[in-house]
Structures are given as structure tokens and as C-alpha cells.
PDBML (XML) file of the C-alpha atoms, coordinates in Angstrom:
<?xml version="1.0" encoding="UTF-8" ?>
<PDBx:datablock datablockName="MODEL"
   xmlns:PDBx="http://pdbml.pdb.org/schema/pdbx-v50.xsd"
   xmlns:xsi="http://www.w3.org/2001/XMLSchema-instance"
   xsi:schemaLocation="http://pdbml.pdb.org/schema/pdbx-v50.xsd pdbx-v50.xsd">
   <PDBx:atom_siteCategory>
      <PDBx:atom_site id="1">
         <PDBx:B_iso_or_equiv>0.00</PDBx:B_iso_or_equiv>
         <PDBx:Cartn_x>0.000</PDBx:Cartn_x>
         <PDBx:Cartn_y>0.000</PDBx:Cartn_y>
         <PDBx:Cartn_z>0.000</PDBx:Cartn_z>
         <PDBx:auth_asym_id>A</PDBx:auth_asym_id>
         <PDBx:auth_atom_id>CA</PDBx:auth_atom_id>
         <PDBx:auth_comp_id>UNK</PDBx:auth_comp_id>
         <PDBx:auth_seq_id>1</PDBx:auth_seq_id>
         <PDBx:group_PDB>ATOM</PDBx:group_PDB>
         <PDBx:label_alt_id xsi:nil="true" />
         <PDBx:label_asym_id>A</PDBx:label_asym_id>
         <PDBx:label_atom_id>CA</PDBx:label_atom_id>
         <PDBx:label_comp_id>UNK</PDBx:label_comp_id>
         <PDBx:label_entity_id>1</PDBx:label_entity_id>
         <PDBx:label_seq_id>1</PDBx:label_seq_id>
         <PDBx:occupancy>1.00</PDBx:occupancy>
         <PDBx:pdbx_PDB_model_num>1</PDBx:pdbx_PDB_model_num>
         <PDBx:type_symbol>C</PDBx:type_symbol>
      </PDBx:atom_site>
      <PDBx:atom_site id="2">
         <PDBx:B_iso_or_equiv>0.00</PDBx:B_iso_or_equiv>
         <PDBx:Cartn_x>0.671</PDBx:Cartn_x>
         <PDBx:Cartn_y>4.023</PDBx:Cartn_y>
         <PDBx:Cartn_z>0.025</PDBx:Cartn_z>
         <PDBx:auth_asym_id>A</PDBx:auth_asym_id>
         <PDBx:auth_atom_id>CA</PDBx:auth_atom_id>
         <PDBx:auth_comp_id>UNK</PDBx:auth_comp_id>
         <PDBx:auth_seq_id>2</PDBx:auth_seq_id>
         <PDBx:group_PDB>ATOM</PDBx:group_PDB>
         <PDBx:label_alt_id xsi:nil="true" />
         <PDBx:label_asym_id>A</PDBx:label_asym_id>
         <PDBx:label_atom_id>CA</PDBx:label_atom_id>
         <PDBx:label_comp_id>UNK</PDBx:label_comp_id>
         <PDBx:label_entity_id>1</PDBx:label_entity_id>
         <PDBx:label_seq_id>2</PDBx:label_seq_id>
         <PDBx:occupancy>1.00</PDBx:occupancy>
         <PDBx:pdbx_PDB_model_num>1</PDBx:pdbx_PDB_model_num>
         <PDBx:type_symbol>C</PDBx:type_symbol>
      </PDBx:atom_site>
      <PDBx:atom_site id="3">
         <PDBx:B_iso_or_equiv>0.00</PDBx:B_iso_or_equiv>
         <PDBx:Cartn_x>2.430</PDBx:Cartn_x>
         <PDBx:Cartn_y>3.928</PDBx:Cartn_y>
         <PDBx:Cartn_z>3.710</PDBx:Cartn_z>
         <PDBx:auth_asym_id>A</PDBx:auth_asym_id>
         <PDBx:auth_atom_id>CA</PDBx:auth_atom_id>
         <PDBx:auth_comp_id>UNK</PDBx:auth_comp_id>
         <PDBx:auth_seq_id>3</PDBx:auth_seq_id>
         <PDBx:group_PDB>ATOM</PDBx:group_PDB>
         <PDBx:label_alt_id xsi:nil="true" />
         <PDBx:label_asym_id>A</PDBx:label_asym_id>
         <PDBx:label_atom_id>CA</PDBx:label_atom_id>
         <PDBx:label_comp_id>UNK</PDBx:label_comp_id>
         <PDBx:label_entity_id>1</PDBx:label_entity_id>
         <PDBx:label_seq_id>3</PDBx:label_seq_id>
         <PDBx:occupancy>1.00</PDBx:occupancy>
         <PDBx:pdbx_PDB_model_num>1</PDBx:pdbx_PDB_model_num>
         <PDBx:type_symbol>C</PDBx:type_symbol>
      </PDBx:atom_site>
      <PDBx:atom_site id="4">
         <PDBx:B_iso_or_equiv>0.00</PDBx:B_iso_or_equiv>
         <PDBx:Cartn_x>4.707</PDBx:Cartn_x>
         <PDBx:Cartn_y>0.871</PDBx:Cartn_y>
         <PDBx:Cartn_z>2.791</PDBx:Cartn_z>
         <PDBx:auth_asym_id>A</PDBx:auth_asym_id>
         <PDBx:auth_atom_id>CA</PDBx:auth_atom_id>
         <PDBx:auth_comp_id>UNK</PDBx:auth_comp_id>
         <PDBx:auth_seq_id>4</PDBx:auth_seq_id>
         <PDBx:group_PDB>ATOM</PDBx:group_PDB>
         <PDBx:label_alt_id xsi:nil="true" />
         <PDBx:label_asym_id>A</PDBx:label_asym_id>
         <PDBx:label_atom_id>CA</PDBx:label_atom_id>
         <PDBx:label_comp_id>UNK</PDBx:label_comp_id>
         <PDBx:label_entity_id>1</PDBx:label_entity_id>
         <PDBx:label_seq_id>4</PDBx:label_seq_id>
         <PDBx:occupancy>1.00</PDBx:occupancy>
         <PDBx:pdbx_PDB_model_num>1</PDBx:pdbx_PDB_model_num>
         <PDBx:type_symbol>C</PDBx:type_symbol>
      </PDBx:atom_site>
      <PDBx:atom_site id="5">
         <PDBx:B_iso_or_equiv>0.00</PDBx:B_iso_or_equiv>
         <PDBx:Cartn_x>7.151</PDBx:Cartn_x>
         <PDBx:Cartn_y>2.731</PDBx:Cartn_y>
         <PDBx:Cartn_z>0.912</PDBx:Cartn_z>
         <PDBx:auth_asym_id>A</PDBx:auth_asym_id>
         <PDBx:auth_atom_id>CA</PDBx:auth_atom_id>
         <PDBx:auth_comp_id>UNK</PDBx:auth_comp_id>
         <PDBx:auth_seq_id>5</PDBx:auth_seq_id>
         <PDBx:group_PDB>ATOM</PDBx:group_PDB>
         <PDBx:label_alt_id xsi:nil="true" />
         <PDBx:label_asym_id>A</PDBx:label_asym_id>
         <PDBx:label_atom_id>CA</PDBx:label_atom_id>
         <PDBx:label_comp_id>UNK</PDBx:label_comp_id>
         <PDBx:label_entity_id>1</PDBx:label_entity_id>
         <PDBx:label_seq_id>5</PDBx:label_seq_id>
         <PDBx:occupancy>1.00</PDBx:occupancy>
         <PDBx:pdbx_PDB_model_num>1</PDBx:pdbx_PDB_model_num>
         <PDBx:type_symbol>C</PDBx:type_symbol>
      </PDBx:atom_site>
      <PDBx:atom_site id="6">
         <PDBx:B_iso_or_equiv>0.00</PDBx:B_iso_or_equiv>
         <PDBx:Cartn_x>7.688</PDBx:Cartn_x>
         <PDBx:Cartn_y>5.173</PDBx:Cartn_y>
         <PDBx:Cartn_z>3.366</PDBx:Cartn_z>
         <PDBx:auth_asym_id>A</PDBx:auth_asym_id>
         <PDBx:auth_atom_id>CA</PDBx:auth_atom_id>
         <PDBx:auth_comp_id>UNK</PDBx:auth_comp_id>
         <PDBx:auth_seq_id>6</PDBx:auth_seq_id>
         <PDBx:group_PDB>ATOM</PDBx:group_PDB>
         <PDBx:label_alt_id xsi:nil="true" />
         <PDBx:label_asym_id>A</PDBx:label_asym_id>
         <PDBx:label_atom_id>CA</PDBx:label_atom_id>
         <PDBx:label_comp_id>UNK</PDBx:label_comp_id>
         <PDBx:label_entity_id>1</PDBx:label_entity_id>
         <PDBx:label_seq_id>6</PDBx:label_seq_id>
         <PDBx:occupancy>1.00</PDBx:occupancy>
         <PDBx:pdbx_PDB_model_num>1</PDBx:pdbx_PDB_model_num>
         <PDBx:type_symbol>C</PDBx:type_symbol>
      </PDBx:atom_site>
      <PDBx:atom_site id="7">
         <PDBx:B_iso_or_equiv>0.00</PDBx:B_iso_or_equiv>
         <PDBx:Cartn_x>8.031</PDBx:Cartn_x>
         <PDBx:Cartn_y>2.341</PDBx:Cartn_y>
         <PDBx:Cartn_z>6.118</PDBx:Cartn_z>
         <PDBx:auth_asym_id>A</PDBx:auth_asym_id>
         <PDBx:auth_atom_id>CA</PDBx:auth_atom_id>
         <PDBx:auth_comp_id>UNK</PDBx:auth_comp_id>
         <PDBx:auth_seq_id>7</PDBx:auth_seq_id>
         <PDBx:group_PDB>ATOM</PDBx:group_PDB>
         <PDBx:label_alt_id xsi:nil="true" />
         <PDBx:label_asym_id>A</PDBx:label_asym_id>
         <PDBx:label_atom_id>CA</PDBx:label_atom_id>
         <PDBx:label_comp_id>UNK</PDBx:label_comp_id>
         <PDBx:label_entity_id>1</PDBx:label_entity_id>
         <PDBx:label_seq_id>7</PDBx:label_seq_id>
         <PDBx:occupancy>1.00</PDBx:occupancy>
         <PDBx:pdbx_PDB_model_num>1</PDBx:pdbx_PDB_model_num>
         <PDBx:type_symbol>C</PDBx:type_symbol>
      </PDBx:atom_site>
      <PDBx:atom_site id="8">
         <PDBx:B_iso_or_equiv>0.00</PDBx:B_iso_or_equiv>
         <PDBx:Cartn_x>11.015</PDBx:Cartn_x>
         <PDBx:Cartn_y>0.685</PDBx:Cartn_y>
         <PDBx:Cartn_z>3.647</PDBx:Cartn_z>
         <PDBx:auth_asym_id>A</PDBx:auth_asym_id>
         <PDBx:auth_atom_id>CA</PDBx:auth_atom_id>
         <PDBx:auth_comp_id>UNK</PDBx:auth_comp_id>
         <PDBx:auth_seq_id>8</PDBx:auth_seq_id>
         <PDBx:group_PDB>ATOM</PDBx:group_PDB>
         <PDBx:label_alt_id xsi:nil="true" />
         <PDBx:label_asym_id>A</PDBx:label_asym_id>
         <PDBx:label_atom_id>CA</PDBx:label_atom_id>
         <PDBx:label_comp_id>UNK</PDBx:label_comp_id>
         <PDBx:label_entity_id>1</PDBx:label_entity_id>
         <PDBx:label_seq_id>8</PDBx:label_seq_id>
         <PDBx:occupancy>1.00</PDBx:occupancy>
         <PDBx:pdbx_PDB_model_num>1</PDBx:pdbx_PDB_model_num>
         <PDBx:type_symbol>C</PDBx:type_symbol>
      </PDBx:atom_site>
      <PDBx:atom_site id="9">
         <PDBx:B_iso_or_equiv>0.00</PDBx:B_iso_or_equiv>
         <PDBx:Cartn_x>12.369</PDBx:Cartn_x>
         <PDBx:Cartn_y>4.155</PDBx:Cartn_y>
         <PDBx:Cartn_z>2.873</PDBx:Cartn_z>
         <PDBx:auth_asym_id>A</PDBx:auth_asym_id>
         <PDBx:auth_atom_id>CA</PDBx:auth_atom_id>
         <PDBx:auth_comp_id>UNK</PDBx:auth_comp_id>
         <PDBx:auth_seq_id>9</PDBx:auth_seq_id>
         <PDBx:group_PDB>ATOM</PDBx:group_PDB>
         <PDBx:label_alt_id xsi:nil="true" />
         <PDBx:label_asym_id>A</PDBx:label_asym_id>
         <PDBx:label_atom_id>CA</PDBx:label_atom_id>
         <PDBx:label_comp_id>UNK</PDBx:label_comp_id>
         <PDBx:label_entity_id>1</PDBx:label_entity_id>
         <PDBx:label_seq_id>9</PDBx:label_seq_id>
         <PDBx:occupancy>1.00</PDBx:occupancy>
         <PDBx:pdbx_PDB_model_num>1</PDBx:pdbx_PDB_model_num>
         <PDBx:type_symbol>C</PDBx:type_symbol>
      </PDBx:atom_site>
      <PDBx:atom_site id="10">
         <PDBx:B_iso_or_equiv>0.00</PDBx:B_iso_or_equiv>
         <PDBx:Cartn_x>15.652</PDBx:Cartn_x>
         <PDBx:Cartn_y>3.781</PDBx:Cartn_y>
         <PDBx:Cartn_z>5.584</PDBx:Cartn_z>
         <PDBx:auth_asym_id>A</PDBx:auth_asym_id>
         <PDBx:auth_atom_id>CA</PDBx:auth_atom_id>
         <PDBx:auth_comp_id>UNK</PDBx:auth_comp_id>
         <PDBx:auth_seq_id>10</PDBx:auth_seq_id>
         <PDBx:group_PDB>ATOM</PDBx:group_PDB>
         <PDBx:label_alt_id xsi:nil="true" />
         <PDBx:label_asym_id>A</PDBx:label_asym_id>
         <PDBx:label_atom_id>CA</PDBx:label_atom_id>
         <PDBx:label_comp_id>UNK</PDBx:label_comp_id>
         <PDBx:label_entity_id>1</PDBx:label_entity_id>
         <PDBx:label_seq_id>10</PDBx:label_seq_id>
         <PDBx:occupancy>1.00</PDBx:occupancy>
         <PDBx:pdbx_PDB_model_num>1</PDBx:pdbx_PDB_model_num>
         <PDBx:type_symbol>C</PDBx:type_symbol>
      </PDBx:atom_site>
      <PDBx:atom_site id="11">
         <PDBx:B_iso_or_equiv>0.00</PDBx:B_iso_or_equiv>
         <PDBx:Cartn_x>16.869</PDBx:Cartn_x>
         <PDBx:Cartn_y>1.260</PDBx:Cartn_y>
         <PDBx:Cartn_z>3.267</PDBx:Cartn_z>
         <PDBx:auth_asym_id>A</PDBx:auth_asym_id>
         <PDBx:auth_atom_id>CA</PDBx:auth_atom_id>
         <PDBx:auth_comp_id>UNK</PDBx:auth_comp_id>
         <PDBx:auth_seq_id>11</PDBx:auth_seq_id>
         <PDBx:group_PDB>ATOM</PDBx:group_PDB>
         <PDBx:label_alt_id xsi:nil="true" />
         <PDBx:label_asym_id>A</PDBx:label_asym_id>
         <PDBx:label_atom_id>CA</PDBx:label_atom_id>
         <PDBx:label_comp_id>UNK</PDBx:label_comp_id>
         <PDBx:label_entity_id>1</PDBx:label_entity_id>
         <PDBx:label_seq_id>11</PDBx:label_seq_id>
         <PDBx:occupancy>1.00</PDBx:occupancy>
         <PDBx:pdbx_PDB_model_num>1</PDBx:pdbx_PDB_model_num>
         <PDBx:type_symbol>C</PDBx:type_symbol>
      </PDBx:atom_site>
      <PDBx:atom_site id="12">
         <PDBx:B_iso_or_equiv>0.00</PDBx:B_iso_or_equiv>
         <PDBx:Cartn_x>17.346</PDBx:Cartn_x>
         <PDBx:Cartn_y>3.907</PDBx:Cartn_y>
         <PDBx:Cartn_z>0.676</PDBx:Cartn_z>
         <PDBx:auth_asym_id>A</PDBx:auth_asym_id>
         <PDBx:auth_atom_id>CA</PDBx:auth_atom_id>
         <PDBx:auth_comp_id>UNK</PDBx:auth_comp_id>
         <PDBx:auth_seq_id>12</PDBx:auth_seq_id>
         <PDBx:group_PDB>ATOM</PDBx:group_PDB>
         <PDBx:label_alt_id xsi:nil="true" />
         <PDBx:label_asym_id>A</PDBx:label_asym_id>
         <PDBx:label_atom_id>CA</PDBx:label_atom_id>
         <PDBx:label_comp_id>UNK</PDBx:label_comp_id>
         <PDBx:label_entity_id>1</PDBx:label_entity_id>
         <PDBx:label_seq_id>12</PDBx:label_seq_id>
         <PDBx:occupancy>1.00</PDBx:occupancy>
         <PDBx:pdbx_PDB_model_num>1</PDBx:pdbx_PDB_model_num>
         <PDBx:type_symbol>C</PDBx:type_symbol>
      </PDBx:atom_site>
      <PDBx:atom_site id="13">
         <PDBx:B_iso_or_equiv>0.00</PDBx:B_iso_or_equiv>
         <PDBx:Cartn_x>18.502</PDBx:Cartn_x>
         <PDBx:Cartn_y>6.869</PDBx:Cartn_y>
         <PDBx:Cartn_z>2.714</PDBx:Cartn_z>
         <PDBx:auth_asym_id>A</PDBx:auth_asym_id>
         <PDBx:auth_atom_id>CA</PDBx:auth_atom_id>
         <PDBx:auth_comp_id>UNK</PDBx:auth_comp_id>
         <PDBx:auth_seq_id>13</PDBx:auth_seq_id>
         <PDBx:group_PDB>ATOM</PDBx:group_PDB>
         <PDBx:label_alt_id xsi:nil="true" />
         <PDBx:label_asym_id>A</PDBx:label_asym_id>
         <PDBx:label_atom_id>CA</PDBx:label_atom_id>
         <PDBx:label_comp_id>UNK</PDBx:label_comp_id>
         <PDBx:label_entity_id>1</PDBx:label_entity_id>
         <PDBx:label_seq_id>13</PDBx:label_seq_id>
         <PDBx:occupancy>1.00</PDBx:occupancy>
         <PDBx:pdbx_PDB_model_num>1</PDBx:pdbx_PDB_model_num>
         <PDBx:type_symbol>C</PDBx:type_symbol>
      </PDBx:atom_site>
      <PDBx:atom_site id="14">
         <PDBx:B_iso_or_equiv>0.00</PDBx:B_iso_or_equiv>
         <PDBx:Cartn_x>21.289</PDBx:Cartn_x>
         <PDBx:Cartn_y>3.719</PDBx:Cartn_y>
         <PDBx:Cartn_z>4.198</PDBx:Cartn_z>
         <PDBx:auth_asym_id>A</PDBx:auth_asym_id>
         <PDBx:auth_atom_id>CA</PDBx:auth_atom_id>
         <PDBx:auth_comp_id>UNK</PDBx:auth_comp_id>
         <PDBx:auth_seq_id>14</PDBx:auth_seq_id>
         <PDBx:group_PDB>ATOM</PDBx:group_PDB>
         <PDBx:label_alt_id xsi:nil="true" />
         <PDBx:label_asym_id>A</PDBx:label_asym_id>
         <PDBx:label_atom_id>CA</PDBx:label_atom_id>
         <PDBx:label_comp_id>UNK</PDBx:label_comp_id>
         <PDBx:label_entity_id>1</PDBx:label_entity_id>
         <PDBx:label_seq_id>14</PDBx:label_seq_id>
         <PDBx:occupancy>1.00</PDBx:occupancy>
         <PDBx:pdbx_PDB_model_num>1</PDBx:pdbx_PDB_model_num>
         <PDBx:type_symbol>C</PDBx:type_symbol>
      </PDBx:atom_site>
      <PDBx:atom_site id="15">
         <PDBx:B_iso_or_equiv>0.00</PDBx:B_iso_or_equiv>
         <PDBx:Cartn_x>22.619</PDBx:Cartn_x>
         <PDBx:Cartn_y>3.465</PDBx:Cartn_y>
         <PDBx:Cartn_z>0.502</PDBx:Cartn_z>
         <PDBx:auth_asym_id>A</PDBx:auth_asym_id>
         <PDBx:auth_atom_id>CA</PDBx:auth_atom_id>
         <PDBx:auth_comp_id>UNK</PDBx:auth_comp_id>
         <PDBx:auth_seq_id>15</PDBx:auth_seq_id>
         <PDBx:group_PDB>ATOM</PDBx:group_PDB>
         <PDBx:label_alt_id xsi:nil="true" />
         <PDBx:label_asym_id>A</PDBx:label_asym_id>
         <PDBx:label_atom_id>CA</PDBx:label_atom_id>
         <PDBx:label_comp_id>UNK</PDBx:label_comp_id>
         <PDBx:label_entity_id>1</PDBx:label_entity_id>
         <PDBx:label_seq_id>15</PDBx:label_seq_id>
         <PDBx:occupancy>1.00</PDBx:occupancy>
         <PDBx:pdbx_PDB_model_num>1</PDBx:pdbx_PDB_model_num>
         <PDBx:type_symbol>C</PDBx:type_symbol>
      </PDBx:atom_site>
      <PDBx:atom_site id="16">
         <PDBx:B_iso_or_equiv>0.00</PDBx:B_iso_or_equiv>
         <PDBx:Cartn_x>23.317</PDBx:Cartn_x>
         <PDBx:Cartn_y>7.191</PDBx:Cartn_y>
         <PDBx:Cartn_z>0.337</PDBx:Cartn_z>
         <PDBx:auth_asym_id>A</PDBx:auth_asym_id>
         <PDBx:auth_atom_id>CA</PDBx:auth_atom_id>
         <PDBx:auth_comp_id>UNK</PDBx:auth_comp_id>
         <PDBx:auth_seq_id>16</PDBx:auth_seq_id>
         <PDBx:group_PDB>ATOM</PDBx:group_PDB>
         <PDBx:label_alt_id xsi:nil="true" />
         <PDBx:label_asym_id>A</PDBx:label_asym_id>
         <PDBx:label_atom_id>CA</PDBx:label_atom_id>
         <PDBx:label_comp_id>UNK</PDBx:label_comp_id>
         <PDBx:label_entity_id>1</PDBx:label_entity_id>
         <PDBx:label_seq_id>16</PDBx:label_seq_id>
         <PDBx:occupancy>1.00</PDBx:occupancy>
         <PDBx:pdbx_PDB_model_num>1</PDBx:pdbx_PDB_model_num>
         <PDBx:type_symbol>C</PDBx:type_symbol>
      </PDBx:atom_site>
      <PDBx:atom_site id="17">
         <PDBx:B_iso_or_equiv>0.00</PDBx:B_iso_or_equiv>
         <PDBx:Cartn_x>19.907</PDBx:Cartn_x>
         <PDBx:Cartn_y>8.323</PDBx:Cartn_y>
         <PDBx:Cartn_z>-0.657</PDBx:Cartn_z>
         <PDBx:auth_asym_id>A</PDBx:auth_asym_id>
         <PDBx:auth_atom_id>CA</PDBx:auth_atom_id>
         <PDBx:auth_comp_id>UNK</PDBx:auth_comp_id>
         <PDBx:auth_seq_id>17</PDBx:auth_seq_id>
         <PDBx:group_PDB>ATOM</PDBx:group_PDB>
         <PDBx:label_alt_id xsi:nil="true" />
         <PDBx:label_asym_id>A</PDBx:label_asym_id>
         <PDBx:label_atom_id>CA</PDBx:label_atom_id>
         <PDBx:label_comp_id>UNK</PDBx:label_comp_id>
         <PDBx:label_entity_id>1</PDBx:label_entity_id>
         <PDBx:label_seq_id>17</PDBx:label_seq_id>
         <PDBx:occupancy>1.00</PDBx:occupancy>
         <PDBx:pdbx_PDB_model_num>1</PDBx:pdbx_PDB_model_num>
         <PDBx:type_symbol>C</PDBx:type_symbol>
      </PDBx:atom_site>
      <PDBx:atom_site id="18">
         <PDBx:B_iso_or_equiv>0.00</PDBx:B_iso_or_equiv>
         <PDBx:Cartn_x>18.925</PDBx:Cartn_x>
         <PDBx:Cartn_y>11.756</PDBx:Cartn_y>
         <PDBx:Cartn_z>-0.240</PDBx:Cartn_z>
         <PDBx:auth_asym_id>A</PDBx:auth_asym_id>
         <PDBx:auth_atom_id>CA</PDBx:auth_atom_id>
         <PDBx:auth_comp_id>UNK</PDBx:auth_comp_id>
         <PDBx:auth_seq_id>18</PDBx:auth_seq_id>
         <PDBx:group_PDB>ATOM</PDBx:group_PDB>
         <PDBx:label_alt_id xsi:nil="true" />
         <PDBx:label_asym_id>A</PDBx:label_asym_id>
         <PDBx:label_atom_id>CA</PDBx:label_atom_id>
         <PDBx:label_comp_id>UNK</PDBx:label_comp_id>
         <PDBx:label_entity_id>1</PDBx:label_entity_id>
         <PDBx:label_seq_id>18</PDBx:label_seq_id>
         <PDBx:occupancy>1.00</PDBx:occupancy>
         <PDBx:pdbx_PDB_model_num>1</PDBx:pdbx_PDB_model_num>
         <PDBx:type_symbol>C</PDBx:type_symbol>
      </PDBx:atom_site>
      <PDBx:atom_site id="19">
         <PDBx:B_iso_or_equiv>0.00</PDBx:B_iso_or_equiv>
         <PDBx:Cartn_x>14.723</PDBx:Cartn_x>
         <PDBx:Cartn_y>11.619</PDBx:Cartn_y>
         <PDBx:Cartn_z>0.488</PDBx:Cartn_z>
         <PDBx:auth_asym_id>A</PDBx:auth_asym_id>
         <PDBx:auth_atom_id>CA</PDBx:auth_atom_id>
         <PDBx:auth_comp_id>UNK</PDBx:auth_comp_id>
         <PDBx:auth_seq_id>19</PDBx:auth_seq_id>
         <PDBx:group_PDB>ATOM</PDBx:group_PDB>
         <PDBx:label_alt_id xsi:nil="true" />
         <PDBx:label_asym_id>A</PDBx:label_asym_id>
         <PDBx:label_atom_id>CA</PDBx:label_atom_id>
         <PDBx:label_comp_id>UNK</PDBx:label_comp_id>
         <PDBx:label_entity_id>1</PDBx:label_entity_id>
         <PDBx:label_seq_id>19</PDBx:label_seq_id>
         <PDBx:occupancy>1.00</PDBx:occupancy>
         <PDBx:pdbx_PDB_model_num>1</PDBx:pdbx_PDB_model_num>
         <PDBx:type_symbol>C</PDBx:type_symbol>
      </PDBx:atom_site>
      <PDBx:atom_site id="20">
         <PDBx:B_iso_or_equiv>0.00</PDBx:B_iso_or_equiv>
         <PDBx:Cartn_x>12.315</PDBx:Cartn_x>
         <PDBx:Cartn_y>14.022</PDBx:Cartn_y>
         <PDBx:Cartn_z>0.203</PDBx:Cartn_z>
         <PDBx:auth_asym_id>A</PDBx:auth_asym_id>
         <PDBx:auth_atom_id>CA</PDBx:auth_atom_id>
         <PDBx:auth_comp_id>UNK</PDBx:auth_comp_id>
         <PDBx:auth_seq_id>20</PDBx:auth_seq_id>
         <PDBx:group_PDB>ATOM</PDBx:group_PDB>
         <PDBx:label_alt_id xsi:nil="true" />
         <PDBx:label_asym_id>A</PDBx:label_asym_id>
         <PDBx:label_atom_id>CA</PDBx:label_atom_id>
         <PDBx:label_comp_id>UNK</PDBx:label_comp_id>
         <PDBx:label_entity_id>1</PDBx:label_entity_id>
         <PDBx:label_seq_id>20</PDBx:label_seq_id>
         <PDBx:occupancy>1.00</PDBx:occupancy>
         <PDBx:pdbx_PDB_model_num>1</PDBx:pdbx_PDB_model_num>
         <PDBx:type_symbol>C</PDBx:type_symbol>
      </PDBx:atom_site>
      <PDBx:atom_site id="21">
         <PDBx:B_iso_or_equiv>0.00</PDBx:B_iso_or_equiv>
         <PDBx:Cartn_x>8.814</PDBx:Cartn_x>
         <PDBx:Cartn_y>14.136</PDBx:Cartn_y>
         <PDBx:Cartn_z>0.448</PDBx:Cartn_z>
         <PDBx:auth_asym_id>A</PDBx:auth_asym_id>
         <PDBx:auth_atom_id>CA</PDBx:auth_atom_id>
         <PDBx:auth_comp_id>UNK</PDBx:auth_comp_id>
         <PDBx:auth_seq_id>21</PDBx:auth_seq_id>
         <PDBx:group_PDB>ATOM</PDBx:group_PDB>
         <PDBx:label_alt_id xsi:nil="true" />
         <PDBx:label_asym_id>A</PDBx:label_asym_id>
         <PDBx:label_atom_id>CA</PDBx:label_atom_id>
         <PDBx:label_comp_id>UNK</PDBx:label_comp_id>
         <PDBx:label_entity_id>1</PDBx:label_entity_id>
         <PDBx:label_seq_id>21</PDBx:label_seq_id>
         <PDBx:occupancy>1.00</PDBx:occupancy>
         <PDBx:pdbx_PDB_model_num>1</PDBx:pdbx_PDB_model_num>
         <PDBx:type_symbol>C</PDBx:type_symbol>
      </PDBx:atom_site>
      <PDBx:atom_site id="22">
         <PDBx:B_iso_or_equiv>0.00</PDBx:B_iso_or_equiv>
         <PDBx:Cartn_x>6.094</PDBx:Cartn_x>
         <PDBx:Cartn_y>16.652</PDBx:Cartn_y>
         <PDBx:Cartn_z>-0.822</PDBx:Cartn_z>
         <PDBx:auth_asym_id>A</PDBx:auth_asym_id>
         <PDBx:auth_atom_id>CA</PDBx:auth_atom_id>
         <PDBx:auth_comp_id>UNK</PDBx:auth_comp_id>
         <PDBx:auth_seq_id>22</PDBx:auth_seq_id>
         <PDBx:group_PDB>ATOM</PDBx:group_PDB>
         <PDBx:label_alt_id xsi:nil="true" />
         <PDBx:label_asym_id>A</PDBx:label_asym_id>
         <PDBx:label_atom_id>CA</PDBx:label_atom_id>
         <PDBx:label_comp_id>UNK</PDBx:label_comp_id>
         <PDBx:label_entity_id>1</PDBx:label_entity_id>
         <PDBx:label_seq_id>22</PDBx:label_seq_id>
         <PDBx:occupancy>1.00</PDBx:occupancy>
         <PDBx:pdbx_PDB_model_num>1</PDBx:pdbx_PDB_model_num>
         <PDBx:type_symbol>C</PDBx:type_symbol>
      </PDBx:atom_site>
      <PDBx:atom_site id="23">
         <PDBx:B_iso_or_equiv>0.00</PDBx:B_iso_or_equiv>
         <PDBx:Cartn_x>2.239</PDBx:Cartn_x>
         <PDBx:Cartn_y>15.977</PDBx:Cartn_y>
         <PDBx:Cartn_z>-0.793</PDBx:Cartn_z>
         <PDBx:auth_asym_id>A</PDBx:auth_asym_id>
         <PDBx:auth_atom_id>CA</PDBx:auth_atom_id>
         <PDBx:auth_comp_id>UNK</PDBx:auth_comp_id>
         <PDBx:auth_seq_id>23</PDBx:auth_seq_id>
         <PDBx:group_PDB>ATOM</PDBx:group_PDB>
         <PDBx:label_alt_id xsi:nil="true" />
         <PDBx:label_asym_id>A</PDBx:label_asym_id>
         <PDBx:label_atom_id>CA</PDBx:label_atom_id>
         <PDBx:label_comp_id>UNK</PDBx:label_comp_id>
         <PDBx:label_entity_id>1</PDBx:label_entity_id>
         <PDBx:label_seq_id>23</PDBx:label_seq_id>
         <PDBx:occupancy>1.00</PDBx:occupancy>
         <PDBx:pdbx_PDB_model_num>1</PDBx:pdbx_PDB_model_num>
         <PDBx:type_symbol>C</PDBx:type_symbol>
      </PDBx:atom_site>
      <PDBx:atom_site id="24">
         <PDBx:B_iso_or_equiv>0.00</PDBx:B_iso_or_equiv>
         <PDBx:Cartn_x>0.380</PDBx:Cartn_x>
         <PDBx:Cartn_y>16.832</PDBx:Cartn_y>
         <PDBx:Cartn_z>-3.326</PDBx:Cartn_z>
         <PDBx:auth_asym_id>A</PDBx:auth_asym_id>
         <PDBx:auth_atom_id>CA</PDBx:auth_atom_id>
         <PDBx:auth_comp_id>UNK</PDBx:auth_comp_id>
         <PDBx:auth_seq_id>24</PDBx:auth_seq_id>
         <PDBx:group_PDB>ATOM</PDBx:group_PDB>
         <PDBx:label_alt_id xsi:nil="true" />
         <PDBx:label_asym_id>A</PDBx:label_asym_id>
         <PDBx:label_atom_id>CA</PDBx:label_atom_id>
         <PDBx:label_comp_id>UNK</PDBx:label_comp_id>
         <PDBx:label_entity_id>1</PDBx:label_entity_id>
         <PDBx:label_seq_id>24</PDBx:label_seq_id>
         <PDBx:occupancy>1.00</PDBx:occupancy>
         <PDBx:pdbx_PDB_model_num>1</PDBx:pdbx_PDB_model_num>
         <PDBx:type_symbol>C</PDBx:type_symbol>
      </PDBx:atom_site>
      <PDBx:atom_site id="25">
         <PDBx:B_iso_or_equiv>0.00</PDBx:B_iso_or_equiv>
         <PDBx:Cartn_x>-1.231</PDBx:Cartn_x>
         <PDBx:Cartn_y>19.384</PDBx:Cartn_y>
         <PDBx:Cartn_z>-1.696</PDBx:Cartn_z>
         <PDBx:auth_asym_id>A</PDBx:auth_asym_id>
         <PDBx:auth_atom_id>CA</PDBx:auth_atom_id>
         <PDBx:auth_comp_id>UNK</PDBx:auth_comp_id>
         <PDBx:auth_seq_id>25</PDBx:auth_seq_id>
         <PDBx:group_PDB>ATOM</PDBx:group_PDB>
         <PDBx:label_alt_id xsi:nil="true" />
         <PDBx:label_asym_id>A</PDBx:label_asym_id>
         <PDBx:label_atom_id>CA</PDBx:label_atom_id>
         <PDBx:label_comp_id>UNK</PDBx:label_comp_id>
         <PDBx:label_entity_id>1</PDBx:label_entity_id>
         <PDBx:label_seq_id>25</PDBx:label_seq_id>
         <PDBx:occupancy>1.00</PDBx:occupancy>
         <PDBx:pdbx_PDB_model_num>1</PDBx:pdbx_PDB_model_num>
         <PDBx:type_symbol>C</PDBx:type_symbol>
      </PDBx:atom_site>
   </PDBx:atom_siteCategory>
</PDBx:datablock>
């Protein structure tokens, strides 16, 4: 669903990744 990605998102940001978010709105 929607939330899991954000959930699994520390694997990413552990490789180096550089996350942002912006809703939509």
C-alpha cells in the first residue's frame, strides 16, 4: 500500500539516498 514505501524508505537513505517528500497538496 501508500504507507509501505515510506516504512522501507531507511533502506534507501542507508545506501546514500537523499529523500524528500512533498504531498500533493
Amino acid at each position: 500500500g501508500p504507507g509501505d514505501e515510506h516504512s522501507l524508505t531507511h533502506f534507501n537513505i542507508e545506501a546514500g539516498e537523499d529523500i524528500h517528500w512533498l504531498p500533493r497538496h
